[in-house]
Protein backbone atom coordinates (compact mmCIF):
# COMPACT_ATOMS: atom_id res chain seq x y z
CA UNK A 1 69.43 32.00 244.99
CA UNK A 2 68.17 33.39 241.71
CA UNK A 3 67.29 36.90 241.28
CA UNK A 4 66.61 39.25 238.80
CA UNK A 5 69.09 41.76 239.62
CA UNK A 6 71.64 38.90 239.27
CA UNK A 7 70.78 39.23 235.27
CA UNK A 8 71.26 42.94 235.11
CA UNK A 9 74.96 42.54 234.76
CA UNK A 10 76.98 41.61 232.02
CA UNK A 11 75.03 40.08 229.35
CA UNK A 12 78.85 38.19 228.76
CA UNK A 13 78.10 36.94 231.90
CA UNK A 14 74.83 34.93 231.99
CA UNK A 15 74.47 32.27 234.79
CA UNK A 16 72.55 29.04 235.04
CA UNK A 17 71.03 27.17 237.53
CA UNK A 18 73.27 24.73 238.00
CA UNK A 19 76.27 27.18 237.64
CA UNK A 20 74.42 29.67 240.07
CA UNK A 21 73.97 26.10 242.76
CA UNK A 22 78.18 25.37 242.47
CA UNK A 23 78.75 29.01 243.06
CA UNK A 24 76.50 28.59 246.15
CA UNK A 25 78.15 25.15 247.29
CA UNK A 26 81.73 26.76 246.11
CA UNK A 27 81.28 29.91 248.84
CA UNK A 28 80.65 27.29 251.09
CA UNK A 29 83.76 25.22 250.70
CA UNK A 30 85.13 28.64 250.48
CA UNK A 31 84.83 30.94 253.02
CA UNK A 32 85.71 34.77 253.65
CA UNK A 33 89.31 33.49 254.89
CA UNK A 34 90.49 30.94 252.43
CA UNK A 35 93.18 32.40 250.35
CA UNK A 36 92.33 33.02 246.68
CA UNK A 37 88.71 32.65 247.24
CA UNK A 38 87.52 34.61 244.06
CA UNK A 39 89.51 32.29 242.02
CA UNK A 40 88.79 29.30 243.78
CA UNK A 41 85.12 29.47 243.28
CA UNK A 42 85.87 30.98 239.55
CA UNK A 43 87.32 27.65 238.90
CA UNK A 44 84.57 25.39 240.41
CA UNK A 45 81.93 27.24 238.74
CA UNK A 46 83.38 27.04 235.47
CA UNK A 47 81.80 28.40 232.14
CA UNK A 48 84.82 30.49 231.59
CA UNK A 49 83.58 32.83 234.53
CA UNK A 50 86.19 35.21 236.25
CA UNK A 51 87.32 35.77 240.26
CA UNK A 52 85.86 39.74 238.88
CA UNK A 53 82.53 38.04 237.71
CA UNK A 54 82.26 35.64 240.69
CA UNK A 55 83.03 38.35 242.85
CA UNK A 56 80.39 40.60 241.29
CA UNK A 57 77.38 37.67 241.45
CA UNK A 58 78.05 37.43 245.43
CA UNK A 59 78.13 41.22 245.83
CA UNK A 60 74.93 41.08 243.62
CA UNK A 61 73.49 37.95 246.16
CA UNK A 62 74.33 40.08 249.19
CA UNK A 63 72.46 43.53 248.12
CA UNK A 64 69.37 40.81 247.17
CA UNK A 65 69.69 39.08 250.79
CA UNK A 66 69.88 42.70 252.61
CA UNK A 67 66.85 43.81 250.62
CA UNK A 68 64.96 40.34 251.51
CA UNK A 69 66.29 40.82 255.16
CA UNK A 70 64.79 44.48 255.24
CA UNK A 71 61.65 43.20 254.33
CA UNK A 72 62.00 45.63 250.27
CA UNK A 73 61.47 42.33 248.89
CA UNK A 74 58.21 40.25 250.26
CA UNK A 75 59.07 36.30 250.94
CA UNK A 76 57.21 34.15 248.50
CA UNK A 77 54.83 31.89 249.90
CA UNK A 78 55.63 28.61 248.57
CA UNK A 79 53.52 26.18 249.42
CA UNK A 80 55.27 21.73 248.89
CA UNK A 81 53.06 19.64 248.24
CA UNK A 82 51.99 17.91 251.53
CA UNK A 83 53.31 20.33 254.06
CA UNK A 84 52.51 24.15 254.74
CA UNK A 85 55.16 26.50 255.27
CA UNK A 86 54.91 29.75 256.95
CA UNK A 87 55.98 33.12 256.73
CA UNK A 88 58.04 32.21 260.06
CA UNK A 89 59.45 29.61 258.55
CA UNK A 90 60.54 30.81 255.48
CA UNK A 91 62.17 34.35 257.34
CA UNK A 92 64.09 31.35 259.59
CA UNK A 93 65.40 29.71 256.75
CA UNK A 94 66.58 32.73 255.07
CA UNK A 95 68.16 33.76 258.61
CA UNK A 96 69.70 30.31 258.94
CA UNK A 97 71.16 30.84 254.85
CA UNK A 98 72.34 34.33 255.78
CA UNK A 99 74.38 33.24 258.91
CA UNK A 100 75.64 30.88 256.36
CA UNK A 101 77.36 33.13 254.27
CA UNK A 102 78.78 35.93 256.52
């Protein structure tokens, strides 16, 4: 998950898509219990990025999700070619990504 807050921090620190979609995958394969977890995720992202950096970017991704969740931030409406999705739908899906990571 993107954001522009995610940018605010650390121009040394700039993250792409595809490092910002590991780091995603990585707190996956590493949850709130696995030993080392800044670290491990460091290393999976690569791009020379630190457990303090990795660290920061979820902290970052957490403030975005709570402001999302409290409705500061209005849901997109996205609309895939061939199907319609709803407001519902897209507050379920961010539910279903927030159980995810806590």
């Amino acid at each position: 998950m993107a954001s522009s807050s995610l940018k605010k921090h650390d121009s040394n620190s700039c993250w792409t898509p595809k490092q910002n979609k590991v780091f995603e995958r990585a707190l996956a394969l590493y949850d709130k219990d696995t030993p080392d977890r800044w670290r491990n995720v460091a290393k999976a992202v690569g791009g020379n990025k630190t457990p303090e950096e990795v660290k920061r970017h979820y902290d970052i991704l957490l403030e975005d999700l709570r402001q999302i969740e409290s409705g500061q931030v209005p849901i997109p409406n996205y609309k895939s070619l061939g199907t319609t999705t709803t407001k519902v739908d897209e507050e379920e899906r961010l539910l279903k990504y927030l159980k995810l990571q806590w």
